[in-house]
PDB file of N, CA and C in Angstrom:
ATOM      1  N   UNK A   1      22.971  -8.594   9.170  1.00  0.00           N
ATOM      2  CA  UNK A   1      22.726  -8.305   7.770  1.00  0.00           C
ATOM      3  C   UNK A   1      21.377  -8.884   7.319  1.00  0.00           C
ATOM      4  N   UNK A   2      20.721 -10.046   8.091  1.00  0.00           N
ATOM      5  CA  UNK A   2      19.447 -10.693   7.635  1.00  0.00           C
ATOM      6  C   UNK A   2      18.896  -9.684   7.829  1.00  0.00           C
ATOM      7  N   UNK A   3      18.739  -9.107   9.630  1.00  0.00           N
ATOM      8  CA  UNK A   3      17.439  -8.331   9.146  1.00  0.00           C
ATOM      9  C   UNK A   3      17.484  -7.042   8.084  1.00  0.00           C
ATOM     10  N   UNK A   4      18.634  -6.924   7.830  1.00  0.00           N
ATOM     11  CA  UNK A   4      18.358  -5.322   7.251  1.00  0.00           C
ATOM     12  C   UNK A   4      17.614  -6.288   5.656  1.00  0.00           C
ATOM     13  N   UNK A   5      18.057  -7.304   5.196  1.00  0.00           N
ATOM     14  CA  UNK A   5      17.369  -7.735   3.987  1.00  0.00           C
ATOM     15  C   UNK A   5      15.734  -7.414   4.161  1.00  0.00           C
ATOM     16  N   UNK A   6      15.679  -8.142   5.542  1.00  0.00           N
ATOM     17  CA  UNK A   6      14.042  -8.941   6.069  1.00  0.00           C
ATOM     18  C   UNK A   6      13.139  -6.940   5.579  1.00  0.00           C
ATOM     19  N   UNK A   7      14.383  -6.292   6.336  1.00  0.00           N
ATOM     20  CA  UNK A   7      13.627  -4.972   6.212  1.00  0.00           C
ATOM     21  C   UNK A   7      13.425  -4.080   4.498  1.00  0.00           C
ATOM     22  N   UNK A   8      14.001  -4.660   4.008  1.00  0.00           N
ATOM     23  CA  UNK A   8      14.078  -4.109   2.636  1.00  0.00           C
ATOM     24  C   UNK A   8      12.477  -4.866   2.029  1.00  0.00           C
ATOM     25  N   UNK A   9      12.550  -6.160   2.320  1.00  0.00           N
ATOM     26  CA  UNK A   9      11.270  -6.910   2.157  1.00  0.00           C
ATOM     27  C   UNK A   9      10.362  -6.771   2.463  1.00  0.00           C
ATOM     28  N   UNK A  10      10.311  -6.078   3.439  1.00  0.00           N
ATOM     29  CA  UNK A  10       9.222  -5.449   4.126  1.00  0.00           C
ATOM     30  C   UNK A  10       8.592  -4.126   3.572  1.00  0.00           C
ATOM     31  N   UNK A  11       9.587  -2.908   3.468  1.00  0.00           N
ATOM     32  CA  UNK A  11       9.578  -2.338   2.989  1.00  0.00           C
ATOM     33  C   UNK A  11       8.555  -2.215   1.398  1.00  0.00           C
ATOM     34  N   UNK A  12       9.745  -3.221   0.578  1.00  0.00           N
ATOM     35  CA  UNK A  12       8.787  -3.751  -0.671  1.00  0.00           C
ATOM     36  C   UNK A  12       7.317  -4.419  -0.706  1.00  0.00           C
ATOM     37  N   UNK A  13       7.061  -4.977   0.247  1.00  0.00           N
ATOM     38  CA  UNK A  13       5.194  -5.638   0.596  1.00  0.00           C
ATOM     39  C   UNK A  13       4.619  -4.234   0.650  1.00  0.00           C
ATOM     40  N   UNK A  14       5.366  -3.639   1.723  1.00  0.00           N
ATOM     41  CA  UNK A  14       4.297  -2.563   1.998  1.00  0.00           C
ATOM     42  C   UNK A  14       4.210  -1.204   0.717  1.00  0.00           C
ATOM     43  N   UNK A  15       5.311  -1.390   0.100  1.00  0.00           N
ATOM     44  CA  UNK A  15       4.933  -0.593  -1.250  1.00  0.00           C
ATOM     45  C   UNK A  15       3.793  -0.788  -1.943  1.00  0.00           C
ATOM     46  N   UNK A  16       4.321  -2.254  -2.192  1.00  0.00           N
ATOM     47  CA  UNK A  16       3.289  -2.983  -3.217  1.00  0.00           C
ATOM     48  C   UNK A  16       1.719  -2.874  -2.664  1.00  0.00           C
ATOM     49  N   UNK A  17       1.277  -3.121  -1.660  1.00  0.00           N
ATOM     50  CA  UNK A  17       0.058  -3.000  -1.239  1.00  0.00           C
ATOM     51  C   UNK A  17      -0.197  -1.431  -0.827  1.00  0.00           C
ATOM     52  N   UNK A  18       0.568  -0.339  -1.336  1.00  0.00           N
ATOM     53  CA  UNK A  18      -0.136   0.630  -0.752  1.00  0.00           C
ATOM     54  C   UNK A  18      -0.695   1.176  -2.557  1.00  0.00           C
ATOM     55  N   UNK A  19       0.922   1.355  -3.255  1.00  0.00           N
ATOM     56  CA  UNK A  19       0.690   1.556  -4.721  1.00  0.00           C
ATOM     57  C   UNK A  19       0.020   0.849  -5.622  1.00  0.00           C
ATOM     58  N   UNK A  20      -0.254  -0.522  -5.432  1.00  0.00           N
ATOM     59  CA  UNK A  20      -1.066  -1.374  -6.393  1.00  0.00           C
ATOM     60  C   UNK A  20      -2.255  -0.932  -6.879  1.00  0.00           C
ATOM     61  N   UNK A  21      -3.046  -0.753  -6.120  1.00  0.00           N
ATOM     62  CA  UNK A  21      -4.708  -0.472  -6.960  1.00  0.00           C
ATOM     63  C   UNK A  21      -4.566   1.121  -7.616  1.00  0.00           C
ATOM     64  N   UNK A  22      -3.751   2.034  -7.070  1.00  0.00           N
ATOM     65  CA  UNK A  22      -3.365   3.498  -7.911  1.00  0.00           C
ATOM     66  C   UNK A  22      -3.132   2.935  -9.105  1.00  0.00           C
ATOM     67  N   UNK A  23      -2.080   2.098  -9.503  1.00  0.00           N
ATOM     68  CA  UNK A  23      -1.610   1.753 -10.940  1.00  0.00           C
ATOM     69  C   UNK A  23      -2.165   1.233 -10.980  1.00  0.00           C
ATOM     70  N   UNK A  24      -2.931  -0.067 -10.474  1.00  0.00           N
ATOM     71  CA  UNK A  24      -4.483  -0.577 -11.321  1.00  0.00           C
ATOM     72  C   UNK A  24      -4.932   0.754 -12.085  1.00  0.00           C
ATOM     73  N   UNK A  25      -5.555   0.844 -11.314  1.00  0.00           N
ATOM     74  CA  UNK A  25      -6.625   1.690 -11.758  1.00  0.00           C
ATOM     75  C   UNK A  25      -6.461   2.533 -12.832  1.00  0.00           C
ATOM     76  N   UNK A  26      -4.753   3.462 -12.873  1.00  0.00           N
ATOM     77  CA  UNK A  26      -4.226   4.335 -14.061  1.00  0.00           C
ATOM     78  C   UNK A  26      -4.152   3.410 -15.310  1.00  0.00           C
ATOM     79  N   UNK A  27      -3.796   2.338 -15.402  1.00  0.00           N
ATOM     80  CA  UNK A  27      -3.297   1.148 -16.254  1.00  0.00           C
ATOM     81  C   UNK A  27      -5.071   1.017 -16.767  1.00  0.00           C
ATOM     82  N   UNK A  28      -5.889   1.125 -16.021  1.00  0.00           N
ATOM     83  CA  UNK A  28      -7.125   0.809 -16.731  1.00  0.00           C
ATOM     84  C   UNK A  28      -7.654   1.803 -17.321  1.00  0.00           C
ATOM     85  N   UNK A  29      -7.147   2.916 -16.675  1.00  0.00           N
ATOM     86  CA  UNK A  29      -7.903   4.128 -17.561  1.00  0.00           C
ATOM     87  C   UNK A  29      -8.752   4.992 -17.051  1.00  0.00           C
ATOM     88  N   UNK A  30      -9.686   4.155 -15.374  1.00  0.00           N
ATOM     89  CA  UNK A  30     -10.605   4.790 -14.887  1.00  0.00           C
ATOM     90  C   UNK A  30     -10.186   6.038 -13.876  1.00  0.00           C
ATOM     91  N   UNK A  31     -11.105   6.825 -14.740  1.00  0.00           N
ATOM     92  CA  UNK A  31     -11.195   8.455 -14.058  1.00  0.00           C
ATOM     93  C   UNK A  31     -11.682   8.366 -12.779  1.00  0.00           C
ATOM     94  N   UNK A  32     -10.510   9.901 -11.601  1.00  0.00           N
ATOM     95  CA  UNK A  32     -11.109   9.529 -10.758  1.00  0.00           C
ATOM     96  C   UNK A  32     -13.092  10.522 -10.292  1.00  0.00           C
ATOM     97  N   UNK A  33     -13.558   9.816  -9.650  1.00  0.00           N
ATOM     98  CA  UNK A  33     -15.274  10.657  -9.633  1.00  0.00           C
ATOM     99  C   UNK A  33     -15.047  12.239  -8.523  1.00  0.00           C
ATOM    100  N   UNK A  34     -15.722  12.766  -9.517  1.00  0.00           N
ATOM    101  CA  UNK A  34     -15.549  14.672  -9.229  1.00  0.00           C
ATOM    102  C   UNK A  34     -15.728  14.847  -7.824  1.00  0.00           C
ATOM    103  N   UNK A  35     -16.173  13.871  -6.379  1.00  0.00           N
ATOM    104  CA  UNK A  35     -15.605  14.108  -6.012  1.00  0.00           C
ATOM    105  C   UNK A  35     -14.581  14.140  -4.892  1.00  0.00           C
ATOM    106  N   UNK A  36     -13.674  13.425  -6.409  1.00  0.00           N
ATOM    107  CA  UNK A  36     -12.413  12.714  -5.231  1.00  0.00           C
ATOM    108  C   UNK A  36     -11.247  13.723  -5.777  1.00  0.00           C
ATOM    109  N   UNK A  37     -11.929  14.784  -6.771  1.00  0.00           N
ATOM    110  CA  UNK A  37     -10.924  15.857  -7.481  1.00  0.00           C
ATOM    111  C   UNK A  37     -10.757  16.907  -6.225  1.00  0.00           C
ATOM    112  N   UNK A  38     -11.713  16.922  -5.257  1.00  0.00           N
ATOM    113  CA  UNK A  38     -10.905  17.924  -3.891  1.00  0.00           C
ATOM    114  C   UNK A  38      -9.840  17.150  -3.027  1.00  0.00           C
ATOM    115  N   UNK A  39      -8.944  17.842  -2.701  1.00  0.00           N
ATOM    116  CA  UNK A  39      -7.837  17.359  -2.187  1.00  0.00           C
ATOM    117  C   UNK A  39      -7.863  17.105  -1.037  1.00  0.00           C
ATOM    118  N   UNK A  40      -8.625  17.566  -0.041  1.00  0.00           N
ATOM    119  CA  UNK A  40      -8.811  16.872   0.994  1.00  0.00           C
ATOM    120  C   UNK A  40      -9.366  15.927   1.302  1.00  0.00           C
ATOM    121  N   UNK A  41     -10.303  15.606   0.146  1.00  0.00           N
ATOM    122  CA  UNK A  41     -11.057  13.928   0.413  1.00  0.00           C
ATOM    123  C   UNK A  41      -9.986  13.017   0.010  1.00  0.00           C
ATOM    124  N   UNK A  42      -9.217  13.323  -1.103  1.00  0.00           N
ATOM    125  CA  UNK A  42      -8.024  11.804  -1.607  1.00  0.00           C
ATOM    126  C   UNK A  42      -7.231  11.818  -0.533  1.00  0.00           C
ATOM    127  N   UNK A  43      -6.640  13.250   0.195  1.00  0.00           N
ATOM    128  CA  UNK A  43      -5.905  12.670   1.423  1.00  0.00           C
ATOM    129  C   UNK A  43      -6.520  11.744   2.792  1.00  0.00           C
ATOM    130  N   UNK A  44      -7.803  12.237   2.850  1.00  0.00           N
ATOM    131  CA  UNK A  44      -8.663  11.208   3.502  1.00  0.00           C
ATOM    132  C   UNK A  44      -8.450   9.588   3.331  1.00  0.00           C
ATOM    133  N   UNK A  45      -9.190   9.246   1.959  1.00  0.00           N
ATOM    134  CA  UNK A  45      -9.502   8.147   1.749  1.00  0.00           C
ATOM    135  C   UNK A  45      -7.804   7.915   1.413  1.00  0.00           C
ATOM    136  N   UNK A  46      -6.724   8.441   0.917  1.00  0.00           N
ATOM    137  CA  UNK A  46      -5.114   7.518   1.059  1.00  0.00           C
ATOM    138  C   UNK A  46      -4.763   7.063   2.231  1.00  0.00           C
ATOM    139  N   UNK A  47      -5.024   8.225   3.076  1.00  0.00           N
ATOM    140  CA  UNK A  47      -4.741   7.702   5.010  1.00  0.00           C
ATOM    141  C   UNK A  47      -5.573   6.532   5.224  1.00  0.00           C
ATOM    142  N   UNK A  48      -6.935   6.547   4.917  1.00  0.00           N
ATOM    143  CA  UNK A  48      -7.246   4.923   4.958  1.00  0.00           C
ATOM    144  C   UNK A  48      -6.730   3.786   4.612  1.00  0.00           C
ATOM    145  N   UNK A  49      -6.657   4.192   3.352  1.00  0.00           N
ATOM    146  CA  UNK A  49      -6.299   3.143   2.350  1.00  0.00           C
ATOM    147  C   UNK A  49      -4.670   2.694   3.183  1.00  0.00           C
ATOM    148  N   UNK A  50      -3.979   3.731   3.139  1.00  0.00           N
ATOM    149  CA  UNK A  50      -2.466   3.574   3.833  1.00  0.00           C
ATOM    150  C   UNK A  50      -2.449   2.096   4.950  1.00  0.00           C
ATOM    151  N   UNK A  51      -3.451   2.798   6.228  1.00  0.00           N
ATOM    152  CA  UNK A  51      -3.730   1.930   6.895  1.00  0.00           C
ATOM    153  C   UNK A  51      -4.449   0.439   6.636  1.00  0.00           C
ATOM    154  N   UNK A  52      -4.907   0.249   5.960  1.00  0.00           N
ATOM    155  CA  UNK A  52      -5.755  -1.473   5.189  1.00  0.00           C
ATOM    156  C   UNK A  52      -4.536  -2.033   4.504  1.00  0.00           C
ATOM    157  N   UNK A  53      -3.381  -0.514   4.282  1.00  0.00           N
ATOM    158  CA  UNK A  53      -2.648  -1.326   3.550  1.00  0.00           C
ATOM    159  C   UNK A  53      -1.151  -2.048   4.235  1.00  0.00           C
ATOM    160  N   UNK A  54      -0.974  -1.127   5.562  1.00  0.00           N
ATOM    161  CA  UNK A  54       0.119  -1.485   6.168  1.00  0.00           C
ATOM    162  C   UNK A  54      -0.736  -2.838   6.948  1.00  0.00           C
ATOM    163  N   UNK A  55      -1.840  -2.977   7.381  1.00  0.00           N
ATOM    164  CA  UNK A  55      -1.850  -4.281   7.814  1.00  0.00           C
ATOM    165  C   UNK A  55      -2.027  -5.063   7.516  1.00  0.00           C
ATOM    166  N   UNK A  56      -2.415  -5.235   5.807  1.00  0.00           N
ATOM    167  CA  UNK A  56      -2.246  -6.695   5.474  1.00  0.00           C
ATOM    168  C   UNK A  56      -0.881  -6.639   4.714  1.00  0.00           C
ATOM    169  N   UNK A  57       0.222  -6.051   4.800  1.00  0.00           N
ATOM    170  CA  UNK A  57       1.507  -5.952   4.307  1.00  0.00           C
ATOM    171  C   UNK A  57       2.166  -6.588   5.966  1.00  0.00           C
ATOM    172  N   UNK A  58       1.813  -5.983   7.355  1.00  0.00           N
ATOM    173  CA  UNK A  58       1.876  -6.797   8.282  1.00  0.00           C
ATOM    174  C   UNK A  58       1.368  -8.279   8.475  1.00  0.00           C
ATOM    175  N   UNK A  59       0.373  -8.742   7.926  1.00  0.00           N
ATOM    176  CA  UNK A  59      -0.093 -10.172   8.039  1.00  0.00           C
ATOM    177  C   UNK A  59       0.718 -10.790   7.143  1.00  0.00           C
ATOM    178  N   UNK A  60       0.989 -10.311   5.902  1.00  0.00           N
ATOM    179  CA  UNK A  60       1.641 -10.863   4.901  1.00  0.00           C
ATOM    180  C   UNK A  60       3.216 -11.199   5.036  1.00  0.00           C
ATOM    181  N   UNK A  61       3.826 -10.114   5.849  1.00  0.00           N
ATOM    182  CA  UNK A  61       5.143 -10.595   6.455  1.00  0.00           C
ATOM    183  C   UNK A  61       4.956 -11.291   7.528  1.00  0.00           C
ATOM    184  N   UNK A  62       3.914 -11.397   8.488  1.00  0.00           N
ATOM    185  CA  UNK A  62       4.219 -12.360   9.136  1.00  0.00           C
ATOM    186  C   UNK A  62       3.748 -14.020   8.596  1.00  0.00           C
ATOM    187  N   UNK A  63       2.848 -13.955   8.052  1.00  0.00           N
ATOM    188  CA  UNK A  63       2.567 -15.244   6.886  1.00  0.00           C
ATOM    189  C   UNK A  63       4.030 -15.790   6.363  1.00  0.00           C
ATOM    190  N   UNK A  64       4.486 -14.846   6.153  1.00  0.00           N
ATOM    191  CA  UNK A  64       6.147 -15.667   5.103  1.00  0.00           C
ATOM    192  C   UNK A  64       6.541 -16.081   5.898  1.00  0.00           C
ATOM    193  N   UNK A  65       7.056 -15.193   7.516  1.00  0.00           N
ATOM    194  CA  UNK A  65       8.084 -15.650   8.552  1.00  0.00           C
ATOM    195  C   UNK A  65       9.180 -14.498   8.467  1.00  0.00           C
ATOM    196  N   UNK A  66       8.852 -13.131   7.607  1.00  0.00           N
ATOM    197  CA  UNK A  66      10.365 -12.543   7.617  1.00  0.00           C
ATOM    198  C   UNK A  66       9.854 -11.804   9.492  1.00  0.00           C
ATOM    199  N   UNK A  67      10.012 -12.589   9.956  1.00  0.00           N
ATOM    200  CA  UNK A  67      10.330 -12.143  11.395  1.00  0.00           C
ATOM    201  C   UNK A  67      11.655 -12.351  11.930  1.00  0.00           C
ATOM    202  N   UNK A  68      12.366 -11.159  12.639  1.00  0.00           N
ATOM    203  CA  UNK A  68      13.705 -11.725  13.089  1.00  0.00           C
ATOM    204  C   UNK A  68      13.499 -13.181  14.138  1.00  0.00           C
TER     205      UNK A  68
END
């Protein structure tokens, strides 16, 4: 039953660091630049972003210890 918690926790880091700067950014107001309005560049730069974001959501769980 720990790990399925450890995994819910995990889960939640890696939310938080993928969605955070999107709601920054909506919460501030700033528009995105014309051109990040084609859809194949935001899927670009999210697949990046995805990735910067699963590994410091990986450093960050292993920093706590939720390791089995």
């Amino acid at each position: 039953m720990q790990q399925f918690i450890w995994l819910i926790a995990d889960m939640l880091i890696v939310l938080a660091f993928i969605a955070g700067p999107w709601v920054i950014f909506a919460k501030l107001g700033i528009e995105r630049p014309g051109w990040l309005q084609d859809g194949i560049a935001l899927v670009v730069l999210f697949v990046i972003w995805a990735g910067i974001a699963l590994f410091l959501a990986t450093q960050t769980i292993l920093w706590l210890g939720f390791v089995p």
